[in-house]
C-alpha atoms as a PDB file:
ATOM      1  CA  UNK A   1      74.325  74.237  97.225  1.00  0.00           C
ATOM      2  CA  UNK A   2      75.813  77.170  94.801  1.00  0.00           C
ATOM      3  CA  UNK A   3      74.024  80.013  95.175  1.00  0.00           C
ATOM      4  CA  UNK A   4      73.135  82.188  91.625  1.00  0.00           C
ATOM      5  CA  UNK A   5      75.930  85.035  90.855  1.00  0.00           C
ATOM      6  CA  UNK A   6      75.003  89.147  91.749  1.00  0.00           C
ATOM      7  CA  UNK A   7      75.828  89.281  87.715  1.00  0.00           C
ATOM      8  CA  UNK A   8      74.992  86.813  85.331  1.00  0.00           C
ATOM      9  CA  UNK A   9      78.037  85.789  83.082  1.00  0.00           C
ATOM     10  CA  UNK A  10      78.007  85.303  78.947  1.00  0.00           C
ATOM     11  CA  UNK A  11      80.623  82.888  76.862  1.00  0.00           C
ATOM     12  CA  UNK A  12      81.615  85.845  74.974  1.00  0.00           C
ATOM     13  CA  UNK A  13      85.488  85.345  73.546  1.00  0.00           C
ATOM     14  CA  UNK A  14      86.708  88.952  73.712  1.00  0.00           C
ATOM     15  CA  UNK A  15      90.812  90.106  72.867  1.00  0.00           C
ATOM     16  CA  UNK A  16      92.376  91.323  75.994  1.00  0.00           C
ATOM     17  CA  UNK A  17      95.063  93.665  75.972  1.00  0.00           C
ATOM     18  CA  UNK A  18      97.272  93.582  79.311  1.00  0.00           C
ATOM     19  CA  UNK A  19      99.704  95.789  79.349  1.00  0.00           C
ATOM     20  CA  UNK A  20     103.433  94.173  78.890  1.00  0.00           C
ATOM     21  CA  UNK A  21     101.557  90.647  78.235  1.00  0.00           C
ATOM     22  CA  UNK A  22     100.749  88.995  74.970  1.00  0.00           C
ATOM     23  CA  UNK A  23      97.225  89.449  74.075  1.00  0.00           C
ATOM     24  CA  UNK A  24      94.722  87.016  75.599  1.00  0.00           C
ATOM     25  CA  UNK A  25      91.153  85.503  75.215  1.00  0.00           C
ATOM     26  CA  UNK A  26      88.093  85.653  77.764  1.00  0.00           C
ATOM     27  CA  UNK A  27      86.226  82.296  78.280  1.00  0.00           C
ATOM     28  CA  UNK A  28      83.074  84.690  79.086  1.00  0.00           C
ATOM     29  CA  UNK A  29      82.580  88.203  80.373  1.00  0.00           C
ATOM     30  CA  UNK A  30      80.508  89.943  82.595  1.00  0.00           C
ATOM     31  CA  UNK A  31      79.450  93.851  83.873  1.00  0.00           C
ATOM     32  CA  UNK A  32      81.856  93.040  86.823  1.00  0.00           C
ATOM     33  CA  UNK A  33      84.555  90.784  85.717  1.00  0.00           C
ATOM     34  CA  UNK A  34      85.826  88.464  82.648  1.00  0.00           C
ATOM     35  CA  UNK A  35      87.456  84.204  83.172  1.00  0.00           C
ATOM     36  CA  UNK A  36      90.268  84.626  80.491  1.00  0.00           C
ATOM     37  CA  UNK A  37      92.456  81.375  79.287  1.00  0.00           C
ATOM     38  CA  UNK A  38      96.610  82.131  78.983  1.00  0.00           C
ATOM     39  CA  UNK A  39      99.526  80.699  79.027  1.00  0.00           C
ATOM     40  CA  UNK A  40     100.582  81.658  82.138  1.00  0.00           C
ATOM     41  CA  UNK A  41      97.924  82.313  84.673  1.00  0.00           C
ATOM     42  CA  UNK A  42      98.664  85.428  86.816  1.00  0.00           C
ATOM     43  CA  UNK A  43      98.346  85.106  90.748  1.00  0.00           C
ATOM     44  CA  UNK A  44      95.487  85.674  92.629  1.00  0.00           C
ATOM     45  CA  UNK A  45      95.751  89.197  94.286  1.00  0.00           C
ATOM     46  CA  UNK A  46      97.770  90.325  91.358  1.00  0.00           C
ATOM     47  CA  UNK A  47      96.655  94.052  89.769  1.00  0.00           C
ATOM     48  CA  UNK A  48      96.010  94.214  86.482  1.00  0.00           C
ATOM     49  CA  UNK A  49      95.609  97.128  83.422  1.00  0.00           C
ATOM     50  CA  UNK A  50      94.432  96.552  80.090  1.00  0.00           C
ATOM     51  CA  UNK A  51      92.049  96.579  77.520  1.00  0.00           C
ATOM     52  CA  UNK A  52      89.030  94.467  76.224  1.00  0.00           C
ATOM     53  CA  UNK A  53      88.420  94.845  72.604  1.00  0.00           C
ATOM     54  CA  UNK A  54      84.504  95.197  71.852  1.00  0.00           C
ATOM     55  CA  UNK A  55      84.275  94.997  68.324  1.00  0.00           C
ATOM     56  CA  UNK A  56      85.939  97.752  66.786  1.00  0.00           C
ATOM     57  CA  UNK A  57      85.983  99.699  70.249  1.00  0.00           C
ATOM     58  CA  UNK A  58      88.775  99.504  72.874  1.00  0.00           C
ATOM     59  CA  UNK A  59      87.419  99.453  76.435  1.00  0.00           C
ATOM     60  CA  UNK A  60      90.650 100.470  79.036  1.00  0.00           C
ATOM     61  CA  UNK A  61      89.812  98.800  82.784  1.00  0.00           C
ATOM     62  CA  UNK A  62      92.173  98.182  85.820  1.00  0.00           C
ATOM     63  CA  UNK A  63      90.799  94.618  88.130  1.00  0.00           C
ATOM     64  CA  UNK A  64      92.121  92.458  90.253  1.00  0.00           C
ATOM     65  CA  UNK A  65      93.065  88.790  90.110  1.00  0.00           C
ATOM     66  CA  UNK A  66      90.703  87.080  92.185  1.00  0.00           C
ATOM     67  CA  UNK A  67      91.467  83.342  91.035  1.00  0.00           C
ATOM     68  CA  UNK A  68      93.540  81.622  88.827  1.00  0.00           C
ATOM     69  CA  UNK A  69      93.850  77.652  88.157  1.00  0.00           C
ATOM     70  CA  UNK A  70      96.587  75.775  86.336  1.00  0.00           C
ATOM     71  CA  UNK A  71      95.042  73.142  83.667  1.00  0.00           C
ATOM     72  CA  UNK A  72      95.793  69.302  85.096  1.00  0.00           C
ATOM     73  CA  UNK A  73      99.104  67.954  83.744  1.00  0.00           C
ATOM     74  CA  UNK A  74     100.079  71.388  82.204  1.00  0.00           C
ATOM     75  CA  UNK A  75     102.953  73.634  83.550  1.00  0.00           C
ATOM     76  CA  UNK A  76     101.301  77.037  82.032  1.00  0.00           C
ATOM     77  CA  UNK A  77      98.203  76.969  80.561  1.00  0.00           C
ATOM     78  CA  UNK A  78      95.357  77.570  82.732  1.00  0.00           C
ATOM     79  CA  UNK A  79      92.704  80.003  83.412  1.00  0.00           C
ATOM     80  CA  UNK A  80      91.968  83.324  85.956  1.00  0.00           C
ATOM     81  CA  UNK A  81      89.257  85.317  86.413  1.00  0.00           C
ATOM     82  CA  UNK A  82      89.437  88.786  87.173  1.00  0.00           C
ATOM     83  CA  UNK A  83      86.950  91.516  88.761  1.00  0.00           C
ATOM     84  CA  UNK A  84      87.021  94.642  87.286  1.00  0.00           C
ATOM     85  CA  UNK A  85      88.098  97.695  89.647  1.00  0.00           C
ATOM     86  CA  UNK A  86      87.923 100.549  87.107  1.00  0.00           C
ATOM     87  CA  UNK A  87      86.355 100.455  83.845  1.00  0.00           C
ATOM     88  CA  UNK A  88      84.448 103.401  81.643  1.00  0.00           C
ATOM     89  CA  UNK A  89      80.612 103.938  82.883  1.00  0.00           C
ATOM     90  CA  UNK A  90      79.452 103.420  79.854  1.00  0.00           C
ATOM     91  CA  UNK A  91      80.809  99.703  79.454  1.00  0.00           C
ATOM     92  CA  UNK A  92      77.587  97.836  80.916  1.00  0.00           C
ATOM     93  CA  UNK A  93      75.621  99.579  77.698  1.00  0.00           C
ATOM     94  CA  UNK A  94      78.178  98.775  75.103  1.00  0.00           C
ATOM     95  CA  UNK A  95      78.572  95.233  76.721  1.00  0.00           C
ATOM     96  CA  UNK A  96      74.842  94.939  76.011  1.00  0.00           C
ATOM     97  CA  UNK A  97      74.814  96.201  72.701  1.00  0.00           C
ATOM     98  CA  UNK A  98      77.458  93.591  71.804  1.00  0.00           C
ATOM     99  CA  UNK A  99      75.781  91.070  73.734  1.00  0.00           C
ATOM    100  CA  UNK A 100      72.765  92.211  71.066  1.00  0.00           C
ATOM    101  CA  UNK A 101      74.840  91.544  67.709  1.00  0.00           C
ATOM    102  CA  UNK A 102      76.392  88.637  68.632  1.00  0.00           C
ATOM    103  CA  UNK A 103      73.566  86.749  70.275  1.00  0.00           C
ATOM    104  CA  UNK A 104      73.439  86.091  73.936  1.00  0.00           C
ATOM    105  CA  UNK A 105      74.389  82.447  75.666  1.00  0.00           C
ATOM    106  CA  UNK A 106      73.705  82.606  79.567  1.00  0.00           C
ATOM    107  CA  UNK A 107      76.814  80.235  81.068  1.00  0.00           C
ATOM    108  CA  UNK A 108      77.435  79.263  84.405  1.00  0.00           C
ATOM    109  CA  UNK A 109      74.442  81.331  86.360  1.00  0.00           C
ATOM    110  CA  UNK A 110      75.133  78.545  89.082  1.00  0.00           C
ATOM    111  CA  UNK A 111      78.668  78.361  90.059  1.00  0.00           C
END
């Protein structure tokens, strides 16, 4: 049985900056953590920096790698998600108001 996540999780597709990496795309975001698709999924453990772009508003954050999944028959595409370690306090509030103008769609609350 999977139990319901601490924070709920919204398909949201957000630009990531990471630095000395080509820009990327989350699959949905949360208050603690963002599932991005790349090219070449980092490793699990791995520390990274970047930005996520909030509408006009760039929002710098350091997390760590906490999974990452190669697609089936694909050398490197997949997917990771990461779990934010440092990000600005006031990024739960503008993650809601953007949550606000873009419309909200609840993904995955089982996992």
């Amino acid at each position: 049985m999977h139990l319901p996540r601490a924070v709920p999780r919204f398909e949201h597709r957000l630009a990531v900056r990471l630095r000395g990496m080509l820009p990327l795309y989350t699959r949905d975001v949360s208050a603690s953590g963002f599932c991005a698709e790349m090219l070449q999924p980092m490793k699990a453990g791995d520390l990274v920096e970047g930005a996520l772009l909030l509408g006009d508003e760039e929002v710098p954050f350091q997390a760590r790698v906490m999974w990452s999944r190669r697609s089936a028959g694909e050398r490197t595409r997949g997917r990771c998600g990461v779990r934010f370690v440092t990000i600005g306090e006031d990024f739960q509030r503008r993650l809601e108001a953007f949550r606000r103008l873009q419309g909200r769609r609840l993904i995955r609350w089982f996992t």
